[in-house]
PDB file of N, CA and C in Angstrom:
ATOM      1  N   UNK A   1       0.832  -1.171   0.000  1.00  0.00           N
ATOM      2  CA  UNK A   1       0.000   0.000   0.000  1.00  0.00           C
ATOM      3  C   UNK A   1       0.882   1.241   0.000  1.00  0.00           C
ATOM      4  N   UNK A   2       0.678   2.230  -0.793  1.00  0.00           N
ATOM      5  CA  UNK A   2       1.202   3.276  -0.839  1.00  0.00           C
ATOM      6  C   UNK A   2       1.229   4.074  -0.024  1.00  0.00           C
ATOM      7  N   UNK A   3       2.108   5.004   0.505  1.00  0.00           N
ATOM      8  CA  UNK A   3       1.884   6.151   1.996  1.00  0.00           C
ATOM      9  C   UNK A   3       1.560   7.501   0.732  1.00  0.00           C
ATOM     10  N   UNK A   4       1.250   8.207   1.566  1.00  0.00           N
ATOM     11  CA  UNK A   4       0.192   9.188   1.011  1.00  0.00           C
ATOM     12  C   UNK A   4       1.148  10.613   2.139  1.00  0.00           C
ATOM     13  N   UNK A   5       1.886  11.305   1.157  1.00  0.00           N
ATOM     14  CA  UNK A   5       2.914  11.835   1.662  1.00  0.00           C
ATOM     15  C   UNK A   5       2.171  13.557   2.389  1.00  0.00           C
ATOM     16  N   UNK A   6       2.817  13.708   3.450  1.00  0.00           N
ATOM     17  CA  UNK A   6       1.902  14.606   3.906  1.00  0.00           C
ATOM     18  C   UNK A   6       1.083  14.549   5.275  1.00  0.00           C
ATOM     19  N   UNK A   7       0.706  13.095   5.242  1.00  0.00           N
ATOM     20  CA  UNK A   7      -0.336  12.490   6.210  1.00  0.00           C
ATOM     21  C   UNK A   7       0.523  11.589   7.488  1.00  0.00           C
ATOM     22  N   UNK A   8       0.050  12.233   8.445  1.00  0.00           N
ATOM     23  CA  UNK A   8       0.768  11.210   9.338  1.00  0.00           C
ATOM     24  C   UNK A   8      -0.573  10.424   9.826  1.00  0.00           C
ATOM     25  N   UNK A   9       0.206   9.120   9.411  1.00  0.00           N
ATOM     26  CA  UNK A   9      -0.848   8.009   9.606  1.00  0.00           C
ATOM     27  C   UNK A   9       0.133   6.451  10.193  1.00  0.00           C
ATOM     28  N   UNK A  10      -0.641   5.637  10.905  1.00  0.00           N
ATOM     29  CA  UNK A  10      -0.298   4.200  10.601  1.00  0.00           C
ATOM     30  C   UNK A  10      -1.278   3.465  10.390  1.00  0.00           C
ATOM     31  N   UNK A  11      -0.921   2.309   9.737  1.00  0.00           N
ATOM     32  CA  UNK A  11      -1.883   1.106   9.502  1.00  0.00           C
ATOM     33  C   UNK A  11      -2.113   0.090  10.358  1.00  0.00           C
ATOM     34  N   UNK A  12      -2.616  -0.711  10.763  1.00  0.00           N
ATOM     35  CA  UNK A  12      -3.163  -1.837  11.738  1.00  0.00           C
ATOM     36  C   UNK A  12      -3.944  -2.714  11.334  1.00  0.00           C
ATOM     37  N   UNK A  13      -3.899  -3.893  11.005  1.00  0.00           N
ATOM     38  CA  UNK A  13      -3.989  -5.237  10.097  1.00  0.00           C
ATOM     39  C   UNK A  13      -4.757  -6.036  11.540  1.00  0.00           C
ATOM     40  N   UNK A  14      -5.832  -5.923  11.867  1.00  0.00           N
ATOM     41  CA  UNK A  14      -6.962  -6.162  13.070  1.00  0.00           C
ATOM     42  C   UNK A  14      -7.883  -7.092  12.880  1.00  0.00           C
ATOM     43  N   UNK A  15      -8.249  -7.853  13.788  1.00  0.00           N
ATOM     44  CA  UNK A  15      -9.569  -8.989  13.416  1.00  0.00           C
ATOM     45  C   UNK A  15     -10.797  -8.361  13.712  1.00  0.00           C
ATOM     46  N   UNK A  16     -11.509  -7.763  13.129  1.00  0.00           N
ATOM     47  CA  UNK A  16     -12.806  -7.497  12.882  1.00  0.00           C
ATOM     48  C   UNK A  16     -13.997  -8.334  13.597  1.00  0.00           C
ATOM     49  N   UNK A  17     -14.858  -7.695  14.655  1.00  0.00           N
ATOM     50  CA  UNK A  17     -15.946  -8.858  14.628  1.00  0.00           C
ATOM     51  C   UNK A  17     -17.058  -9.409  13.054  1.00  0.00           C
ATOM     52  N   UNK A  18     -17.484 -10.268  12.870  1.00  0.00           N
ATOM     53  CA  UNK A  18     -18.159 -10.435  11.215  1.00  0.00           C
ATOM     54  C   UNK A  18     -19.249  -9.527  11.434  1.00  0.00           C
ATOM     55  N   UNK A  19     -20.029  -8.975  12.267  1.00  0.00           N
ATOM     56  CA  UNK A  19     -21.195  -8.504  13.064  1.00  0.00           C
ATOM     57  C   UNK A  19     -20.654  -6.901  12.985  1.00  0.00           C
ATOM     58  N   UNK A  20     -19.566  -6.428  12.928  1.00  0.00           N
ATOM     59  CA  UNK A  20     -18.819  -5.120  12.820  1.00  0.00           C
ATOM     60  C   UNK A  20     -19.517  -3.756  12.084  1.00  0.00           C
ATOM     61  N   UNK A  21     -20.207  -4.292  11.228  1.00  0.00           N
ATOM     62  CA  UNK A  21     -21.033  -3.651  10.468  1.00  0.00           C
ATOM     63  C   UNK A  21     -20.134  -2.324   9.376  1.00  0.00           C
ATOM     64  N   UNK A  22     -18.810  -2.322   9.340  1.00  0.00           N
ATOM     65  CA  UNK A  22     -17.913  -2.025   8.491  1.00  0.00           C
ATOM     66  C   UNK A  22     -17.535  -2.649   7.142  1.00  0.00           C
ATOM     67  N   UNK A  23     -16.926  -1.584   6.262  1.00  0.00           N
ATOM     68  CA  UNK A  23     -16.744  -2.638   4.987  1.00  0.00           C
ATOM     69  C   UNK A  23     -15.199  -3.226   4.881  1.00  0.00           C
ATOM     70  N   UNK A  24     -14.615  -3.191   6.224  1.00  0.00           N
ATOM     71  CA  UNK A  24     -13.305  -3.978   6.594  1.00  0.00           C
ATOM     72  C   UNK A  24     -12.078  -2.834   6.946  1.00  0.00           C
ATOM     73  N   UNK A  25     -12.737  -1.487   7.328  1.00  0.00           N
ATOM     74  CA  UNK A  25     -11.661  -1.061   7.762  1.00  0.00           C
ATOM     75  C   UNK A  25     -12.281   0.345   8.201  1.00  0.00           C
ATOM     76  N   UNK A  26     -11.516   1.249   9.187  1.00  0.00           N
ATOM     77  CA  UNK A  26     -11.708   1.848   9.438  1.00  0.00           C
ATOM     78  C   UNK A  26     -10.745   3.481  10.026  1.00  0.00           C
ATOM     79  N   UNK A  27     -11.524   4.568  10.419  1.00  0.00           N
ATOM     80  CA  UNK A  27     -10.048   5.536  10.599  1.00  0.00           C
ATOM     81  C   UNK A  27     -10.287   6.289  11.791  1.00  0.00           C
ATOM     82  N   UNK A  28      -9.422   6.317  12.983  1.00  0.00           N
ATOM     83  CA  UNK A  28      -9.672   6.990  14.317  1.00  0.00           C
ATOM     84  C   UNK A  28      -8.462   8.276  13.928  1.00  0.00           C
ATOM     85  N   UNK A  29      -8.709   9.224  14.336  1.00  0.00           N
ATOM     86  CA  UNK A  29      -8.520  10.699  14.735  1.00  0.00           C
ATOM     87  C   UNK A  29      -7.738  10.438  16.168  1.00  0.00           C
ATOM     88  N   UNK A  30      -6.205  10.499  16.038  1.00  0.00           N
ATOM     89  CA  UNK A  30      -5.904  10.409  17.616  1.00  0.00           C
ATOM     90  C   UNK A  30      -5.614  12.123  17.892  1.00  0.00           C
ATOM     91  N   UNK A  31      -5.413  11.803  19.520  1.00  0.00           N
ATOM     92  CA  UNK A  31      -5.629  13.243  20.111  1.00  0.00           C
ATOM     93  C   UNK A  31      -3.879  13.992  19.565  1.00  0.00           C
ATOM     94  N   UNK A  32      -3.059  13.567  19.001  1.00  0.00           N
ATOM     95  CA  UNK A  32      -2.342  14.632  18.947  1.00  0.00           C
ATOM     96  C   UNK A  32      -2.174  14.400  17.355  1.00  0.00           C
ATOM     97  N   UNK A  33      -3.720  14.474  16.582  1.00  0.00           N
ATOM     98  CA  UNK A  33      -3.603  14.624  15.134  1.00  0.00           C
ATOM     99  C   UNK A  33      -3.375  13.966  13.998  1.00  0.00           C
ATOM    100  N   UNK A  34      -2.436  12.650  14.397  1.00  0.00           N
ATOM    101  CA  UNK A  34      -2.457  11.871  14.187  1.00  0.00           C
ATOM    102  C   UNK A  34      -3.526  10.971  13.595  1.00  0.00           C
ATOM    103  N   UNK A  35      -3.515   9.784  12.277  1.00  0.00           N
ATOM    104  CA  UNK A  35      -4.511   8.901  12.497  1.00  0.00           C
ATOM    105  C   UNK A  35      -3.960   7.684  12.639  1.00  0.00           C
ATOM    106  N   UNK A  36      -5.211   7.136  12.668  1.00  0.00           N
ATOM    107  CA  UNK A  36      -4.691   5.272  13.024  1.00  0.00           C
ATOM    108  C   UNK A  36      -6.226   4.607  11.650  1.00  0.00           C
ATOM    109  N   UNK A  37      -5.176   3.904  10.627  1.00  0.00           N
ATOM    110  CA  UNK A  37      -6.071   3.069  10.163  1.00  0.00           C
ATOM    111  C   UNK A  37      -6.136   1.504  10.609  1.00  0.00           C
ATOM    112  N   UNK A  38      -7.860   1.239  10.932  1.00  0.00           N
ATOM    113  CA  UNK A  38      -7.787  -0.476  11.192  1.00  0.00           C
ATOM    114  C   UNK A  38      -7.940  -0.906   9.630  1.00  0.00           C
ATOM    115  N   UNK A  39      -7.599  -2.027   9.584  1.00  0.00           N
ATOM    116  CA  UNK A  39      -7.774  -3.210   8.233  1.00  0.00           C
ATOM    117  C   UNK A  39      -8.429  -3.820   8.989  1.00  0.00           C
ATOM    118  N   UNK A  40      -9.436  -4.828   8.512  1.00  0.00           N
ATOM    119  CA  UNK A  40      -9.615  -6.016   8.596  1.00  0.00           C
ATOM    120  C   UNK A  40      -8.748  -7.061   8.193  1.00  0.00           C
ATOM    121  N   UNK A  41      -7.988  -7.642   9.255  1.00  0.00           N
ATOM    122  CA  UNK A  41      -7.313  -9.343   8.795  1.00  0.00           C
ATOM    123  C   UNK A  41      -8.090 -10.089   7.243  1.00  0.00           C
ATOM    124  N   UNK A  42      -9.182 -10.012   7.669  1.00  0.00           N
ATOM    125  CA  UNK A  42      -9.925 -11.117   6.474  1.00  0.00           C
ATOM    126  C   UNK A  42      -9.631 -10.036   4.894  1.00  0.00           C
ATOM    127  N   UNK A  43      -9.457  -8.927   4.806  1.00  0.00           N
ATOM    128  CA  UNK A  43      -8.980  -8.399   3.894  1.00  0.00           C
ATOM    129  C   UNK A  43      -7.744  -8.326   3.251  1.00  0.00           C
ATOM    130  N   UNK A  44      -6.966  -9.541   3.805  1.00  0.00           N
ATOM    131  CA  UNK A  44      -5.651  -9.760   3.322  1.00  0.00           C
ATOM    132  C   UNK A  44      -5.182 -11.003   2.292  1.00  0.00           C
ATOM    133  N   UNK A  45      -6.166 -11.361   2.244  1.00  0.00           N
ATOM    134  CA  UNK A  45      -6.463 -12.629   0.888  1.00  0.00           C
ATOM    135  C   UNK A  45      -7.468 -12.024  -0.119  1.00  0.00           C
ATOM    136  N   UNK A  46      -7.496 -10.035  -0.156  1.00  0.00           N
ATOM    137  CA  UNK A  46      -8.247 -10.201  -1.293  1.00  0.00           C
ATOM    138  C   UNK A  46      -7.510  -9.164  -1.264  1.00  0.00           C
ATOM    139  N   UNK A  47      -6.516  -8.999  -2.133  1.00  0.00           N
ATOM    140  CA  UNK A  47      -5.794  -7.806  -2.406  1.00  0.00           C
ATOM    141  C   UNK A  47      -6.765  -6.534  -3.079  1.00  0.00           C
ATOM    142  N   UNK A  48      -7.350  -7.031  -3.858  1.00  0.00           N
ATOM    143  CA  UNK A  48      -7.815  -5.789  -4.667  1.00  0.00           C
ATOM    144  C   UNK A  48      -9.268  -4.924  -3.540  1.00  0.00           C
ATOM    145  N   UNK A  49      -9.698  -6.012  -2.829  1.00  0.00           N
ATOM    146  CA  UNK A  49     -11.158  -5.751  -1.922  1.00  0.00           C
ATOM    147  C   UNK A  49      -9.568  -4.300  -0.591  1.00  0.00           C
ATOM    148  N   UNK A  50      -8.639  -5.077  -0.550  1.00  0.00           N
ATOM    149  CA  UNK A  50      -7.876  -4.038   0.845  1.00  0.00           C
ATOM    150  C   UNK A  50      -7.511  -2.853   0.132  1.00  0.00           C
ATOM    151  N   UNK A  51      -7.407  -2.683  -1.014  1.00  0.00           N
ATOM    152  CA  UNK A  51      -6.597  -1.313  -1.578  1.00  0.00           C
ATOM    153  C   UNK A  51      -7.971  -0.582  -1.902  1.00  0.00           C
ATOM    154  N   UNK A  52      -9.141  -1.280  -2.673  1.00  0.00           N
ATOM    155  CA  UNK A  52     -10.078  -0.302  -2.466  1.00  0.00           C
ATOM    156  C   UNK A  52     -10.200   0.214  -0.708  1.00  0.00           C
ATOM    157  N   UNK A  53     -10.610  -0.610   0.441  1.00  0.00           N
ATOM    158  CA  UNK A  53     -10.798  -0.093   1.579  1.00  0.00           C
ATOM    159  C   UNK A  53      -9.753   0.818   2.140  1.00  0.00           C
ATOM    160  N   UNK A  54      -8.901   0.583   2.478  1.00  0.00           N
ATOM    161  CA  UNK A  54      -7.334   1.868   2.335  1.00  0.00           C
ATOM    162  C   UNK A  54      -7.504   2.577   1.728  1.00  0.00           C
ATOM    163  N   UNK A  55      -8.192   3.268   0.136  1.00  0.00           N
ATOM    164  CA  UNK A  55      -8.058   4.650  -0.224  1.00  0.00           C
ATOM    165  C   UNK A  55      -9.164   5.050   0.408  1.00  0.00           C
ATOM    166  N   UNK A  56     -10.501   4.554   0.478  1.00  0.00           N
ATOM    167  CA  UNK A  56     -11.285   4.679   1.147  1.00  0.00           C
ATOM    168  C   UNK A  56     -11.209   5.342   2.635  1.00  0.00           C
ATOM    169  N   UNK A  57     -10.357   4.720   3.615  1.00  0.00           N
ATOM    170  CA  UNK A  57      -9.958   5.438   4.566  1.00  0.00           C
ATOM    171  C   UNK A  57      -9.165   6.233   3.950  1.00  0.00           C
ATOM    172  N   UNK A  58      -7.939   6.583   3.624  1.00  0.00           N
ATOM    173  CA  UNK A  58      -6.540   7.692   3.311  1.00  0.00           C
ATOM    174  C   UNK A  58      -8.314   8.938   2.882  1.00  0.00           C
ATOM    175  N   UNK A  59      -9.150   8.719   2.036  1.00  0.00           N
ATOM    176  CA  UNK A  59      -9.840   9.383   1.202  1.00  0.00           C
ATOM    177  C   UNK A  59     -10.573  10.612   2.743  1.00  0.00           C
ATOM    178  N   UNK A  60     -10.935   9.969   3.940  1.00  0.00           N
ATOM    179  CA  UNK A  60     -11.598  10.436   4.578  1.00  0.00           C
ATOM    180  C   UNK A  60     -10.387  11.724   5.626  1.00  0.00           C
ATOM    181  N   UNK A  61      -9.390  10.602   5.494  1.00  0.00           N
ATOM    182  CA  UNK A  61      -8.544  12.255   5.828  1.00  0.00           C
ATOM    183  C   UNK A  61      -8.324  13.234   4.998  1.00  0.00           C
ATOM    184  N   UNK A  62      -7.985  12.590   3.447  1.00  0.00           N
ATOM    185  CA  UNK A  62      -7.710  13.833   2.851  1.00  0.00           C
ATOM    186  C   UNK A  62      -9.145  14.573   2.597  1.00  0.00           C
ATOM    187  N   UNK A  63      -9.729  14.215   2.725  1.00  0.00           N
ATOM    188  CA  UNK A  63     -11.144  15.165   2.595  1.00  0.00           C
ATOM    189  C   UNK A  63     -11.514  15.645   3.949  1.00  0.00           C
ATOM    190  N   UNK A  64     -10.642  16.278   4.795  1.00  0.00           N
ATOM    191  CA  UNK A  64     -10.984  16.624   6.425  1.00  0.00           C
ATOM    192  C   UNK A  64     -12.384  16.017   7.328  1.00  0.00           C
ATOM    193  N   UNK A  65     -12.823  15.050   6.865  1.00  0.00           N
ATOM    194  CA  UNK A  65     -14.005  14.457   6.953  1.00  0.00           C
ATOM    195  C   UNK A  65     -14.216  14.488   8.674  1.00  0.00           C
ATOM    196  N   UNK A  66     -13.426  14.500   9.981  1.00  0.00           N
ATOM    197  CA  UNK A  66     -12.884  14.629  10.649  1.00  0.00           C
ATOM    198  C   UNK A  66     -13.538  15.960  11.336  1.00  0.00           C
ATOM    199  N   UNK A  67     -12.976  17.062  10.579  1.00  0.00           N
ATOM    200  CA  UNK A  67     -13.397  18.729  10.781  1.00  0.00           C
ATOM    201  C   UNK A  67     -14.450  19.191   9.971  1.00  0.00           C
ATOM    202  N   UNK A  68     -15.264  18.411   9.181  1.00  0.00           N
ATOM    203  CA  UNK A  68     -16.248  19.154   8.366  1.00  0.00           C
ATOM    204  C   UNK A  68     -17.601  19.547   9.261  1.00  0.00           C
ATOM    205  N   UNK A  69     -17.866  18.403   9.631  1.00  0.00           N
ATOM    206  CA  UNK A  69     -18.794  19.058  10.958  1.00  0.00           C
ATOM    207  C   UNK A  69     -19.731  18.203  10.036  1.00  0.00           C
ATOM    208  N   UNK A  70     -19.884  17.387   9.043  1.00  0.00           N
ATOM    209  CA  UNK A  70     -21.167  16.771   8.401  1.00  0.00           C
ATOM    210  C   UNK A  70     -21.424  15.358   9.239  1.00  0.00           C
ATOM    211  N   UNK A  71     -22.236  15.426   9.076  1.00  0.00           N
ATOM    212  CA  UNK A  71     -23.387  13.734  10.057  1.00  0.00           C
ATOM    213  C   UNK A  71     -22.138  12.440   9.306  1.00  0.00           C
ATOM    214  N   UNK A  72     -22.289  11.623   9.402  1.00  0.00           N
ATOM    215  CA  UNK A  72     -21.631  10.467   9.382  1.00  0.00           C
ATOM    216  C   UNK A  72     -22.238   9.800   7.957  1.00  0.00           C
ATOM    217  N   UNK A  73     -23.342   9.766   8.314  1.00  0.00           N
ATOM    218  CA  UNK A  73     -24.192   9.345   7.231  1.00  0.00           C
ATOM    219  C   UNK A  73     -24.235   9.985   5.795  1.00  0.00           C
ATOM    220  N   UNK A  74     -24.246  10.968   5.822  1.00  0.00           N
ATOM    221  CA  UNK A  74     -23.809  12.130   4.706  1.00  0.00           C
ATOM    222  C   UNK A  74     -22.214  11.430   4.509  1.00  0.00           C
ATOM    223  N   UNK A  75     -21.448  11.206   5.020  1.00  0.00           N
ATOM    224  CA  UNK A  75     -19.930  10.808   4.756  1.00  0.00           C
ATOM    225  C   UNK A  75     -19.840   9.545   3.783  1.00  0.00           C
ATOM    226  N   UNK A  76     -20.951   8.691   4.844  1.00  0.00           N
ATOM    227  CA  UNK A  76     -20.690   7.593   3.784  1.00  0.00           C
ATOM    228  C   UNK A  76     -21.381   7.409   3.224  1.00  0.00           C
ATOM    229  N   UNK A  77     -22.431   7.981   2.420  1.00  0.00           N
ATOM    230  CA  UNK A  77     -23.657   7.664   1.784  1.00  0.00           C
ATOM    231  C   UNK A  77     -23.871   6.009   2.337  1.00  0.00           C
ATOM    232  N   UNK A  78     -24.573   6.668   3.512  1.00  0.00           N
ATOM    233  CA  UNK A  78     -25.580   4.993   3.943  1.00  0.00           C
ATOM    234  C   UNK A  78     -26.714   4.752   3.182  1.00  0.00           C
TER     235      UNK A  78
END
């Protein structure tokens, strides 16, 4: 996976509950600015399913998704 220069981030390769209700990954906001992306483990035997979910997260920082102040739902078109 490519680093996305600019962004201070790490990745984390995590077991997911199946019940998680995520599409295998996810992005926390730490307190000094920082992010932290989870993977889902089970997303590591489908290469092409983890690189879509990874830009997917990288996508929500670079779009300040974080500071926009919009509902969640609006973010991800639920």
């Amino acid at each position: 996976m490519k680093l996305i220069p600019g962004v201070d981030y790490r990745v984390f390769w995590v077991a997911f509950p199946p019940d998680s209700g995520t599409s295998g990954g996810c992005v926390v906001l730490n307190e000094d600015g920082t992010y932290t992306i989870l993977m889902d483990k089970r997303l590591l035997c489908n290469s092409s399913k983890a690189k879509k979910t990874y830009r997917h997260e990288i996508d929500h920082i670079l779009h300040d998704d974080f500071y926009n102040g919009r509902p969640i739902r609006d973010i991800e078109d639920i």
